[in-house]
C-alpha atoms as a PDB file:
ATOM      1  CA  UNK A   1      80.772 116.112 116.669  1.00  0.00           C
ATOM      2  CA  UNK A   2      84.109 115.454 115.332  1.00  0.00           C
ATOM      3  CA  UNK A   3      85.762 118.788 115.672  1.00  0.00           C
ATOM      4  CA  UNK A   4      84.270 118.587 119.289  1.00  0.00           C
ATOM      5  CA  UNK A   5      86.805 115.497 119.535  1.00  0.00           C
ATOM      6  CA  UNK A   6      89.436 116.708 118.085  1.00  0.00           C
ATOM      7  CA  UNK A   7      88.984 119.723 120.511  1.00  0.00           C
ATOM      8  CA  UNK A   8      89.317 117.675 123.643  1.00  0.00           C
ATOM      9  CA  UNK A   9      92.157 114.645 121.969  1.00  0.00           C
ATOM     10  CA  UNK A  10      94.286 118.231 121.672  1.00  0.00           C
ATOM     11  CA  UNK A  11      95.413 118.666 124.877  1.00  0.00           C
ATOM     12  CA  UNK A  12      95.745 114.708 125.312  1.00  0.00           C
ATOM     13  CA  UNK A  13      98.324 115.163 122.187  1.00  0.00           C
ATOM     14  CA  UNK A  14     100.174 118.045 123.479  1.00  0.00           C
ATOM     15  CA  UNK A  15     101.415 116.198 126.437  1.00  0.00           C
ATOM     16  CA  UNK A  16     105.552 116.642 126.334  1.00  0.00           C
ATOM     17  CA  UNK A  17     107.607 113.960 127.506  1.00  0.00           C
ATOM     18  CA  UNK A  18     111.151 113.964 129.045  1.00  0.00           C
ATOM     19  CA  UNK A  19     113.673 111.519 130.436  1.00  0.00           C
ATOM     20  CA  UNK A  20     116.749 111.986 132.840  1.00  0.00           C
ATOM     21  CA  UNK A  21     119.316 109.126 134.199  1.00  0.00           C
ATOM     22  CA  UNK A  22     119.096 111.082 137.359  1.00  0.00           C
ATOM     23  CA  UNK A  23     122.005 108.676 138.911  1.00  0.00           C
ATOM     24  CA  UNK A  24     123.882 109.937 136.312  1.00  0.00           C
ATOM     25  CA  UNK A  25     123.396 113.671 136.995  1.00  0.00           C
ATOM     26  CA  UNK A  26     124.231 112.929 140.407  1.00  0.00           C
ATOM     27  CA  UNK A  27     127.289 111.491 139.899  1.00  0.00           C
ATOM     28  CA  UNK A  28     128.435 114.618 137.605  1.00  0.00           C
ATOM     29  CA  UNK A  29     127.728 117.101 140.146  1.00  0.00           C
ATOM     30  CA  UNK A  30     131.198 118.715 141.047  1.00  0.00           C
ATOM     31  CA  UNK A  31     130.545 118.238 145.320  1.00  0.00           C
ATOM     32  CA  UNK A  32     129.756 114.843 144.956  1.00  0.00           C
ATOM     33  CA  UNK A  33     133.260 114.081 145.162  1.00  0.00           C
ATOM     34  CA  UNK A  34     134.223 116.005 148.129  1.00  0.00           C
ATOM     35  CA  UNK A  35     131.109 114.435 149.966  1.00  0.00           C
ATOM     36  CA  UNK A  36     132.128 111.279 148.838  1.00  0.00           C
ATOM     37  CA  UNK A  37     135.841 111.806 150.438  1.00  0.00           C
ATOM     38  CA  UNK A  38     133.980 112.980 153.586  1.00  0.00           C
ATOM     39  CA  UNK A  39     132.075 109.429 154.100  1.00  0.00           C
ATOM     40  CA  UNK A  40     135.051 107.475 153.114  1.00  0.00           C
ATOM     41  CA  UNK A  41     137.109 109.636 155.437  1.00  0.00           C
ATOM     42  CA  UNK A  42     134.517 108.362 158.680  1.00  0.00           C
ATOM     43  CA  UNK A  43     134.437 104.888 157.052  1.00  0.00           C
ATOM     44  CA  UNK A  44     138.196 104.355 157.297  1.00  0.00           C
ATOM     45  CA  UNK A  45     138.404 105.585 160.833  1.00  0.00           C
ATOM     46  CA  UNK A  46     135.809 103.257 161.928  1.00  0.00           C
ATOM     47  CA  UNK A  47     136.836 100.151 159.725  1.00  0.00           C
ATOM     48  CA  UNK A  48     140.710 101.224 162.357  1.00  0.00           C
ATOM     49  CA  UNK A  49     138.559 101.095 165.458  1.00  0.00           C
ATOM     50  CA  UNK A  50     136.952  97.800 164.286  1.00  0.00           C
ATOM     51  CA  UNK A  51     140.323  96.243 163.601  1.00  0.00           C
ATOM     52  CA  UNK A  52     142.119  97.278 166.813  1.00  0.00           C
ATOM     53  CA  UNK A  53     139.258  95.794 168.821  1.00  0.00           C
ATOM     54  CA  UNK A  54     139.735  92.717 166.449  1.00  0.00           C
ATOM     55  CA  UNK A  55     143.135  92.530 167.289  1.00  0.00           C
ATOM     56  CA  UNK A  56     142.638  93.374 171.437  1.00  0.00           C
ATOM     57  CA  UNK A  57     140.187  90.448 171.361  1.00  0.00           C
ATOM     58  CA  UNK A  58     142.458  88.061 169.710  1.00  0.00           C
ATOM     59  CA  UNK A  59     145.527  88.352 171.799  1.00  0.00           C
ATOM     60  CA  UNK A  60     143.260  87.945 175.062  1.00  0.00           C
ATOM     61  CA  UNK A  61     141.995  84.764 173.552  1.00  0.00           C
ATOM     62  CA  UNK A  62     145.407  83.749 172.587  1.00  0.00           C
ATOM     63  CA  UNK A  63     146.024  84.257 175.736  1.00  0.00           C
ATOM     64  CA  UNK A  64     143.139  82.538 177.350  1.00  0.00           C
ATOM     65  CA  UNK A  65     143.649  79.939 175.375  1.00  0.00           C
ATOM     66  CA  UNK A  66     147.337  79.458 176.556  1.00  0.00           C
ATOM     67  CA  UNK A  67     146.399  79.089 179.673  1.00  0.00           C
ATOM     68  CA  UNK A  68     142.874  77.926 179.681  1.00  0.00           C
ATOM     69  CA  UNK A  69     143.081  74.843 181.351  1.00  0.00           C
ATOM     70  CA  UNK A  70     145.538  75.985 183.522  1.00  0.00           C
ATOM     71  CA  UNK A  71     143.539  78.988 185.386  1.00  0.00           C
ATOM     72  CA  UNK A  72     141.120  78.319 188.513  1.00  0.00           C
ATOM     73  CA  UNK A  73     137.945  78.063 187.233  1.00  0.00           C
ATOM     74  CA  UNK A  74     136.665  81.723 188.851  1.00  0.00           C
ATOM     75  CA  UNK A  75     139.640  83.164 186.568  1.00  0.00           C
ATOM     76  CA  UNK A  76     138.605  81.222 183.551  1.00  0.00           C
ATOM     77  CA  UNK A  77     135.138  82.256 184.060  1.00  0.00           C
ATOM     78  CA  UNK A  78     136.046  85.830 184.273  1.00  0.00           C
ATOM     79  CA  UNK A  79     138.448  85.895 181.390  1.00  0.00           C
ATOM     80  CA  UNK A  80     135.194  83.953 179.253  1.00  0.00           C
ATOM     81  CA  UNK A  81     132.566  86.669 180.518  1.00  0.00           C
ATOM     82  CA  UNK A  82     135.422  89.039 179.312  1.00  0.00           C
ATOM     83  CA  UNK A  83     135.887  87.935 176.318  1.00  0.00           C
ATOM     84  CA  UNK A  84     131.966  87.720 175.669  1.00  0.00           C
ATOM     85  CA  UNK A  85     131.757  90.988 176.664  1.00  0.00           C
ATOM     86  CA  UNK A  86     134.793  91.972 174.045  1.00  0.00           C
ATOM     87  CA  UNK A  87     132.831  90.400 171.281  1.00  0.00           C
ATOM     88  CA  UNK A  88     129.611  91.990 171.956  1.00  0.00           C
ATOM     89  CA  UNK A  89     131.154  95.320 172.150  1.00  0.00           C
ATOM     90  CA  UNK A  90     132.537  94.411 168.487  1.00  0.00           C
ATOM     91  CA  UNK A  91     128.968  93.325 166.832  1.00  0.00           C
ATOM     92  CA  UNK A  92     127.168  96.966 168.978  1.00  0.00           C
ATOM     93  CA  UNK A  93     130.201  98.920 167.561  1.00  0.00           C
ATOM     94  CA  UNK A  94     129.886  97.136 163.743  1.00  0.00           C
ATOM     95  CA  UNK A  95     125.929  98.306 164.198  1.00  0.00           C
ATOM     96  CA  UNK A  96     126.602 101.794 165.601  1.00  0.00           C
ATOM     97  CA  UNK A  97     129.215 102.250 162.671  1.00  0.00           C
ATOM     98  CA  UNK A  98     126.864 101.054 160.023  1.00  0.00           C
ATOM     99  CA  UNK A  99     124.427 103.402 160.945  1.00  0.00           C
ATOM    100  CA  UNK A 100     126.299 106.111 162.052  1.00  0.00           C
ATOM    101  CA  UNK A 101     127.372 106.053 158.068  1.00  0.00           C
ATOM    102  CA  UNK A 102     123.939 105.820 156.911  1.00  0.00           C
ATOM    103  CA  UNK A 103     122.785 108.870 159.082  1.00  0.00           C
ATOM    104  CA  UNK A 104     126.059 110.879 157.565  1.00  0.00           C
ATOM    105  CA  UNK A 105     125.812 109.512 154.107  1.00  0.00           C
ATOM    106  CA  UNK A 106     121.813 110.863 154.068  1.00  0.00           C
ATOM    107  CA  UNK A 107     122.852 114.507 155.952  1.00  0.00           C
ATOM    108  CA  UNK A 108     125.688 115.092 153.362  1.00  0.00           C
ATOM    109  CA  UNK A 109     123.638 114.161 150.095  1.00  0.00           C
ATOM    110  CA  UNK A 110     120.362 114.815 150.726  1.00  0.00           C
ATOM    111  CA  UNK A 111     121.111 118.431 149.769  1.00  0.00           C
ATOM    112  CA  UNK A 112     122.712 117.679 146.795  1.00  0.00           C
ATOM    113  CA  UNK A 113     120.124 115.357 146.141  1.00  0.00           C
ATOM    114  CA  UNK A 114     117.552 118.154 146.339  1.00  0.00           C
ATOM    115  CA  UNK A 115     119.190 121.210 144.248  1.00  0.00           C
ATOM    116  CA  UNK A 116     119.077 118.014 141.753  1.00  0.00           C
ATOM    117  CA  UNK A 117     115.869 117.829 142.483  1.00  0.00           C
ATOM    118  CA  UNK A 118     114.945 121.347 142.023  1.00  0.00           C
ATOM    119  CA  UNK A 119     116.506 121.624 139.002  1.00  0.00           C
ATOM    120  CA  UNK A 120     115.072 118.809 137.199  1.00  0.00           C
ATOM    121  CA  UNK A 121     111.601 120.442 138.402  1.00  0.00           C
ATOM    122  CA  UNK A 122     112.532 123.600 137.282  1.00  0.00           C
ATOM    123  CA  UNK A 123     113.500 122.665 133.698  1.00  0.00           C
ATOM    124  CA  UNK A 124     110.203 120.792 133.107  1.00  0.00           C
ATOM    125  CA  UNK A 125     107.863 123.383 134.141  1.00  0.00           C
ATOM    126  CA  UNK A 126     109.985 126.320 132.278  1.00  0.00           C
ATOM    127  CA  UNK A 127     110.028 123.712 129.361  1.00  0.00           C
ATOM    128  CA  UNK A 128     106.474 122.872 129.209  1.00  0.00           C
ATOM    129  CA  UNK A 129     107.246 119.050 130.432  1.00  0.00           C
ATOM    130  CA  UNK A 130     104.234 116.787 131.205  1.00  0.00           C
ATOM    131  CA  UNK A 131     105.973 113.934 132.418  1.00  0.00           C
ATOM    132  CA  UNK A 132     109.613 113.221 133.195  1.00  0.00           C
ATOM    133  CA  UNK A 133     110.680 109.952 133.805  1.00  0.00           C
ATOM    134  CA  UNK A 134     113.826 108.854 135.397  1.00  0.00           C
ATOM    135  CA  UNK A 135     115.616 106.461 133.450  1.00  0.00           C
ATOM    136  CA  UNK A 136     118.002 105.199 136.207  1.00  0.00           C
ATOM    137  CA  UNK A 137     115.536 103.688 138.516  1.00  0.00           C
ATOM    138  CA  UNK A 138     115.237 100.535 135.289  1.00  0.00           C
ATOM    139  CA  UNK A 139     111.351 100.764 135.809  1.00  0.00           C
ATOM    140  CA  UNK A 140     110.741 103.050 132.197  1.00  0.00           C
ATOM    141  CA  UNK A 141     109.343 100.806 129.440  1.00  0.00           C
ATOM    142  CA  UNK A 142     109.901 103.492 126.614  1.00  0.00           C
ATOM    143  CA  UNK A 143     112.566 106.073 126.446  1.00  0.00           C
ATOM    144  CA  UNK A 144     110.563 108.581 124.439  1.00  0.00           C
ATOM    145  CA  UNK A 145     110.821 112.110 124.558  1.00  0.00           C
ATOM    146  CA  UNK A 146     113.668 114.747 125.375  1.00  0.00           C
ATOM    147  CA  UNK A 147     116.674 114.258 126.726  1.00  0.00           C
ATOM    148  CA  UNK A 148     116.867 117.036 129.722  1.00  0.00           C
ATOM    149  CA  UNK A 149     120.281 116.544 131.169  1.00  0.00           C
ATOM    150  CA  UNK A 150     121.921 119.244 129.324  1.00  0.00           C
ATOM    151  CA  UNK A 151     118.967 121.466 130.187  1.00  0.00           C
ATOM    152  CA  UNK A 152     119.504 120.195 133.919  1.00  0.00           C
ATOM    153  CA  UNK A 153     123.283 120.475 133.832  1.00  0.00           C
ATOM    154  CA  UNK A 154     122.569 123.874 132.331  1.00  0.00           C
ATOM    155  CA  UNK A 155     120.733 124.957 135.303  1.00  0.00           C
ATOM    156  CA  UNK A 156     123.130 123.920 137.959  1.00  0.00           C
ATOM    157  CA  UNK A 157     125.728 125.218 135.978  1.00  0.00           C
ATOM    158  CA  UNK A 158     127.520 121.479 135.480  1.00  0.00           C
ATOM    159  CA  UNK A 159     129.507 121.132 132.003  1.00  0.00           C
END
């Protein structure tokens, strides 16, 4: 009876355990930069547009409110509808721009994101790993077991 449970606690023993800070990895791989650049690139040319709209709707309410109570009352009410027009274009551009980063932001890493991916699953099943646990996402309550960013660097080819 007991060498019948030591027979089946075996493979429950031989489990092997690994850890990666998989933000970490990310942040080492050498096009991470370059994408990085990219986004900030798109960023900066939107934050421009955002700002010269700023700026087109301030001078036209300077403007209107120069000579606000000095208009006819059709041309103030145009010149309001204009102006409420201006600053909804602002808040659908703001949203459009948001988005428009998260959409590039996902298309340029996601494939980075998965040769990191790829790699981490190849080094646990060519190193008999059970389990490995990312250490980045603050959930892991131990730390045990191997290391396996050099073996992951290693198979990207990262120093």
């Amino acid at each position: 009876m007991i060498i019948l449970m030591a027979g089946l606690a075996t493979p429950a023993l031989a489990q092997k355990f690994g850890h990666i800070d998989s933000q970490a990895l990310l942040e080492s791989m050498p096009e991470r930069d370059s994408l990085q650049t990219v986004l900030q690139n798109q960023a900066t040319m939107y934050d421009t547009e955002l700002t010269n709209m700023q700026t087109e709707f301030q001078t036209k309410y300077q403007s209107y409110l120069e000579a606000g109570a000095t208009l006819p009352q059709a041309i103030r009410t145009q010149r309001e509808t204009e102006l409420r027009t201006m600053e909804q274009g602002m808040q659908d551009a703001a949203t459009t721009f948001q988005t428009e980063l998260g959409r590039l932001e996902q298309e340029l890493f996601t494939p980075m994101i998965e040769r990191a991916k790829t790699a981490i699953e190849k080094v646990g099943e060519v190193n008999g790993f059970t389990y490995i646990f990312d250490v980045s996402a603050g959930a892991t309550l131990y730390n045990g077991g191997e290391d396996i960013m050099p073996l992951v660097k290693a198979e990207l080819g990262i120093k």
